[in-house]
N, C-alpha and C. Protein backbone atom coordinates (compact mmCIF):
# COMPACT_ATOMS: atom_id res chain seq x y z
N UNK A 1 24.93 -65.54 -37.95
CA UNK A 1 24.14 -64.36 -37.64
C UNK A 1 23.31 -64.00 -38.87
N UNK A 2 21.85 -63.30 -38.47
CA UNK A 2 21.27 -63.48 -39.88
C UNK A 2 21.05 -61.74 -39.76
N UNK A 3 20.98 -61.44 -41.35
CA UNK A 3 20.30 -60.06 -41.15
C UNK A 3 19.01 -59.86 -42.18
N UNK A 4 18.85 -58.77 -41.91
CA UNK A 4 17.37 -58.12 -42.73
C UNK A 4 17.60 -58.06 -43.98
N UNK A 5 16.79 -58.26 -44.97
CA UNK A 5 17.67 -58.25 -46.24
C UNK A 5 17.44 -56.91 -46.83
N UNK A 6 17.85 -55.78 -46.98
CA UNK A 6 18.04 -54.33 -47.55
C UNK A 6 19.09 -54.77 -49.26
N UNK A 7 18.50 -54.72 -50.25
CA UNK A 7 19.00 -54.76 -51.23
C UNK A 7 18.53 -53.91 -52.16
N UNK A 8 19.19 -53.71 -53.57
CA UNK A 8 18.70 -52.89 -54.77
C UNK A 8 17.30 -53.93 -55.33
N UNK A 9 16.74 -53.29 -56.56
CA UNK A 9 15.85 -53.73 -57.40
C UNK A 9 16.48 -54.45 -58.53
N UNK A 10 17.33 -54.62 -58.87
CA UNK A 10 18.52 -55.43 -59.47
C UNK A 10 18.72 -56.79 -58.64
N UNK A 11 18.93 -56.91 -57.27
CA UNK A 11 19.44 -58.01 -56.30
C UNK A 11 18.24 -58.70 -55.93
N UNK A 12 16.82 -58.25 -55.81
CA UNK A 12 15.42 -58.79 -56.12
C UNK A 12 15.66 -59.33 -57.19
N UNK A 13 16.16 -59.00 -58.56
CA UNK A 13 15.80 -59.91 -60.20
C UNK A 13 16.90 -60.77 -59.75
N UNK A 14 17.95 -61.16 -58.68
CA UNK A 14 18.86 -62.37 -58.75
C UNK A 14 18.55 -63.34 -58.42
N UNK A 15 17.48 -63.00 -57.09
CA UNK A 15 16.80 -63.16 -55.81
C UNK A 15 16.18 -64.61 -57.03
N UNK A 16 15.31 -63.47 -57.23
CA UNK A 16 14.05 -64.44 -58.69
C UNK A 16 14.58 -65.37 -59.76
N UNK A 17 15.98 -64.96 -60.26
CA UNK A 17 16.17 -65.41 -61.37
C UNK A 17 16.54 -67.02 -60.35
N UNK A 18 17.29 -66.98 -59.41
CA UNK A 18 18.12 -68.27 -58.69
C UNK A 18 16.66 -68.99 -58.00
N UNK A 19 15.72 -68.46 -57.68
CA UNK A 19 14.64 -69.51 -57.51
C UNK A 19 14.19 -70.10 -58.71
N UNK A 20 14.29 -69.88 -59.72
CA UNK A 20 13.70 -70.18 -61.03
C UNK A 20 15.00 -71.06 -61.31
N UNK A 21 15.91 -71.28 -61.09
CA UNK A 21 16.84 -72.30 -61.42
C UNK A 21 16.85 -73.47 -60.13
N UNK A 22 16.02 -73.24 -59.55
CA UNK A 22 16.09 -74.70 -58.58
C UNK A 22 15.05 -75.74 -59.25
N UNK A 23 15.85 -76.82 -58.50
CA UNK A 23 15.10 -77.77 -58.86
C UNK A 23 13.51 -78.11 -57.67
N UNK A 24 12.91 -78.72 -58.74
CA UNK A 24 11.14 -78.80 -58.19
C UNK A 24 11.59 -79.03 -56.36
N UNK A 25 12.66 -80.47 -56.16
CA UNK A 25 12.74 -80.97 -55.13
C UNK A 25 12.52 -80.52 -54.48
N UNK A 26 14.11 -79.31 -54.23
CA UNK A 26 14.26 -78.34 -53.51
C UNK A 26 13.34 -77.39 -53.19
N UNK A 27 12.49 -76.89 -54.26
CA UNK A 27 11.53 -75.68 -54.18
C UNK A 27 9.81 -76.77 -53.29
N UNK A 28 9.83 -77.46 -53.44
CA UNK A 28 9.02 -78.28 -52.55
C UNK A 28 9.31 -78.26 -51.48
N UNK A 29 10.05 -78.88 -51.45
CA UNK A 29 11.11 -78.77 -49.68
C UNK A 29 11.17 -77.87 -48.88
N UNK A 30 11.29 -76.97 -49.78
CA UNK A 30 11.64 -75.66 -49.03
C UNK A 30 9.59 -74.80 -48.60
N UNK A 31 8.87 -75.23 -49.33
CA UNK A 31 7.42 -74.48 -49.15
C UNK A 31 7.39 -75.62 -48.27
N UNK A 32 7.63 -76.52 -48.01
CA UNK A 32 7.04 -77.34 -46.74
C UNK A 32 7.66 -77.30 -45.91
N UNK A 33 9.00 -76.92 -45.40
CA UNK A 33 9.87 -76.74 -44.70
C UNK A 33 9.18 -75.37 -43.63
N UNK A 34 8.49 -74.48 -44.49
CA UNK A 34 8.39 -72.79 -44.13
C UNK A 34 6.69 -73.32 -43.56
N UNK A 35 5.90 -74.15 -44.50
CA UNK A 35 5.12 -74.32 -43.51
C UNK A 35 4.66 -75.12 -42.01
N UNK A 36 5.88 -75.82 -41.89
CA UNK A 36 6.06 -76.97 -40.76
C UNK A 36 6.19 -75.47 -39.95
N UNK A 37 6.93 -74.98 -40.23
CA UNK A 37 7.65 -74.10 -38.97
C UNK A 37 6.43 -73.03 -38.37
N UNK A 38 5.76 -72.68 -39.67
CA UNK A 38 4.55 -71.85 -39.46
C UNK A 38 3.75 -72.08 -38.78
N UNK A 39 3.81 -73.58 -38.90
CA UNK A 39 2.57 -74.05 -38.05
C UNK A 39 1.49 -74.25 -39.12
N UNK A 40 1.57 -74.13 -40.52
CA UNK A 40 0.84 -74.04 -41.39
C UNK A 40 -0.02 -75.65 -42.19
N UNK A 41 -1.41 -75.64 -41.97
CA UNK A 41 -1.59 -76.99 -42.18
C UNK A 41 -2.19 -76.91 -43.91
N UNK A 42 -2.10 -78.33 -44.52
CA UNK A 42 -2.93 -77.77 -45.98
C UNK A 42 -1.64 -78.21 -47.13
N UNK A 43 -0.37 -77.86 -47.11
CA UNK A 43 0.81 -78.09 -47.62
C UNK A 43 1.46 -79.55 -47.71
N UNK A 44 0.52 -81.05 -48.28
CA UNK A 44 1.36 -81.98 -48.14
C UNK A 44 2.01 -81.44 -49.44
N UNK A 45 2.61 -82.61 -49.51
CA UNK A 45 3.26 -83.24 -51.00
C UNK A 45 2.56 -83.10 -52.36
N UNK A 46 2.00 -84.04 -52.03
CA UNK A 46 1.15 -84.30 -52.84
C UNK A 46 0.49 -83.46 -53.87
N UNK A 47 -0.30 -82.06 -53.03
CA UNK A 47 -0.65 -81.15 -53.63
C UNK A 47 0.22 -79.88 -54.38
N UNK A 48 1.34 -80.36 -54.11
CA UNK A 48 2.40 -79.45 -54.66
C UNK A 48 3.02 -80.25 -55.46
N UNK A 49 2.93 -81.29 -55.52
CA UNK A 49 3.87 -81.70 -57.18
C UNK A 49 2.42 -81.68 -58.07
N UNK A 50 1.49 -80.92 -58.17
CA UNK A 50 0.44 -80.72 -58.87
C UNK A 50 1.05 -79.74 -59.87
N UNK A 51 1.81 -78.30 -59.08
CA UNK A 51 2.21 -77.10 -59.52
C UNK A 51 3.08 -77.27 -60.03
N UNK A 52 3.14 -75.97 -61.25
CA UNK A 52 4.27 -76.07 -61.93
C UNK A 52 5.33 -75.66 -61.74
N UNK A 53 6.72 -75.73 -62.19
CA UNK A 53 7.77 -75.33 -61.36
C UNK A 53 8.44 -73.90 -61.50
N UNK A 54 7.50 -73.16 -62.17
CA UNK A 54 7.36 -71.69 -62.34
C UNK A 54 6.49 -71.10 -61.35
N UNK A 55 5.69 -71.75 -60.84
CA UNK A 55 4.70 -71.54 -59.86
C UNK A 55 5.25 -71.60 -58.36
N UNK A 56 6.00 -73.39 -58.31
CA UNK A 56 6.48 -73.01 -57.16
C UNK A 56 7.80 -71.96 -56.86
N UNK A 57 8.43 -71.80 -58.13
CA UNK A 57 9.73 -70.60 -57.50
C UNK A 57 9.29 -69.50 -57.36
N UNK A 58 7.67 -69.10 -57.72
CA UNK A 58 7.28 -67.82 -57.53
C UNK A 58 7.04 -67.50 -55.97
N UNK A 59 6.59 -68.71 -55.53
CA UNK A 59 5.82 -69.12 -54.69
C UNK A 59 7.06 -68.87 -53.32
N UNK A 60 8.47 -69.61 -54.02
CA UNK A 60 9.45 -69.60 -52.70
C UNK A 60 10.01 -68.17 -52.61
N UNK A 61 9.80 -67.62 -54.23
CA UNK A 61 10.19 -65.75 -54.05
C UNK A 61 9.53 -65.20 -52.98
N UNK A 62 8.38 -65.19 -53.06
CA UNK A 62 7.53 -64.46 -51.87
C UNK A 62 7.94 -64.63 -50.68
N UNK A 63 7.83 -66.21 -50.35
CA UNK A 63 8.45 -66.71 -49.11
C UNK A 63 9.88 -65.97 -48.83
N UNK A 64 10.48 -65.48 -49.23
CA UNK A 64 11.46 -65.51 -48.81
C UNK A 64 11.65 -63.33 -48.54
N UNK A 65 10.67 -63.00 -49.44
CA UNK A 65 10.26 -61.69 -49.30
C UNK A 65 9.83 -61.50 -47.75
N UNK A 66 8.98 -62.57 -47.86
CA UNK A 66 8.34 -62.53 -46.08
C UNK A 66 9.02 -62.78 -45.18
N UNK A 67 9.99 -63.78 -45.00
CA UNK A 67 10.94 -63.85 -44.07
C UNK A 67 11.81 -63.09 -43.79
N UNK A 68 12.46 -62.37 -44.85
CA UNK A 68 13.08 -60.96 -44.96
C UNK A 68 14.42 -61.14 -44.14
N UNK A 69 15.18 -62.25 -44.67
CA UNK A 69 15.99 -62.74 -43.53
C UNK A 69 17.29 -62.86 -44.66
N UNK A 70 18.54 -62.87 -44.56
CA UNK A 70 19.64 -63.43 -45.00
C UNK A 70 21.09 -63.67 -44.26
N UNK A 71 21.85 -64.36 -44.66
CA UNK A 71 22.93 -64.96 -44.15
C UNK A 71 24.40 -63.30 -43.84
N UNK A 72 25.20 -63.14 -43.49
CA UNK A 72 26.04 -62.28 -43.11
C UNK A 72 26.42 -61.83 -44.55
N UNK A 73 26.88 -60.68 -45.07
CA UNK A 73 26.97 -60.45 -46.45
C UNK A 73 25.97 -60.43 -47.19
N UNK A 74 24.85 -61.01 -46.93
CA UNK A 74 23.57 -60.50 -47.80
C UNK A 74 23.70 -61.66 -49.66
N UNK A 75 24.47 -63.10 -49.57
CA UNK A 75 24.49 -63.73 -50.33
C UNK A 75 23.54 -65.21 -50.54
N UNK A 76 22.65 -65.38 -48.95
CA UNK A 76 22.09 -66.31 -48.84
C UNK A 76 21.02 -65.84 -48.02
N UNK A 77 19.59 -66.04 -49.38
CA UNK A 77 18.72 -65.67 -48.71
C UNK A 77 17.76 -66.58 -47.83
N UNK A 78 17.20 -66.79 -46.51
CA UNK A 78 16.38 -67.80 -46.27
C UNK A 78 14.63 -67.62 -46.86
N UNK A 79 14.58 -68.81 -47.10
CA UNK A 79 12.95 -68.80 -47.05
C UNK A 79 12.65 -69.25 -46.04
N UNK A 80 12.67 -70.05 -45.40
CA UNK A 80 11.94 -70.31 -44.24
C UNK A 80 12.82 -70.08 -42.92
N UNK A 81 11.64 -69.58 -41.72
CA UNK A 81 12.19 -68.33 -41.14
C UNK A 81 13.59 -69.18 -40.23
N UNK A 82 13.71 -70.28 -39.91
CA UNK A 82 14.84 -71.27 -39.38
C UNK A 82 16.24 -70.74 -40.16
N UNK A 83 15.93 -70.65 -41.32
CA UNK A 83 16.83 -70.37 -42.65
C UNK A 83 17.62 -72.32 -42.94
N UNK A 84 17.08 -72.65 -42.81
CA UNK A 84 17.19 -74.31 -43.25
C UNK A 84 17.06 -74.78 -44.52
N UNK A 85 16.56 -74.08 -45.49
CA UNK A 85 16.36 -73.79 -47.22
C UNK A 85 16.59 -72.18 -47.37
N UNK A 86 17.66 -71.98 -47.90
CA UNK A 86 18.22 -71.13 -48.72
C UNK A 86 18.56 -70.72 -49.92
N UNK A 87 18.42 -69.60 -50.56
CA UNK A 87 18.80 -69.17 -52.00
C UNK A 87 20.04 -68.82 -52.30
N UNK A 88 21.52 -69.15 -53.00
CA UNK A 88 21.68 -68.48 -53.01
C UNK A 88 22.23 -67.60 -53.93
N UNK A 89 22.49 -66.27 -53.92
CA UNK A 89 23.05 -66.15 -55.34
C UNK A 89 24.51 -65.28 -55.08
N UNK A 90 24.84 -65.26 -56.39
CA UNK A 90 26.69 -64.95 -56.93
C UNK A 90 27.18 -63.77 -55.90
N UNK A 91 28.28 -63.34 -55.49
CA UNK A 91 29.02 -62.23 -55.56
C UNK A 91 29.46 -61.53 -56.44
């Protein structure tokens, strides 16, 4: 079951800090993952291992702002709206 994500301004900086510790792979994966589903064209590969990998975790922060979605307990956030790439962070 997924819910809305309602958190502090503290649980946003965890949000951020745990995208900034993924690896490029994953943070690729996951922006192409969110745009398959979107329907979103423009997003190969290719043009994303261009970016840097400060760029793309900024990039999956947002995403995942927009989806506004998380796992039961509020410990796994999705980026893409399936929730098939996830963040997640500590208890």
């Amino acid at each position: 079951m997924a819910w809305s994500v309602s958190i502090t301004p503290e649980g946003w900086q965890l949000i951020y800090n745990a995208c900034h510790d993924q690896k490029r792979t994953f943070l690729i994966g996951a922006i192409r993952e969110h745009a398959t589903q979107n329907k979103v064209r423009g997003r190969s590969g290719w043009s994303l291992y261009k970016l840097s990998t400060e760029c793309l975790a900024n990039w999956v922060y947002e995403l995942i702002q927009e989806t506004d979605t998380c796992d039961n307990g509020g410990f796994r956030y999705w980026i893409d709206p399936k929730g098939y790439y996830k963040i997640p962070i500590e208890e």
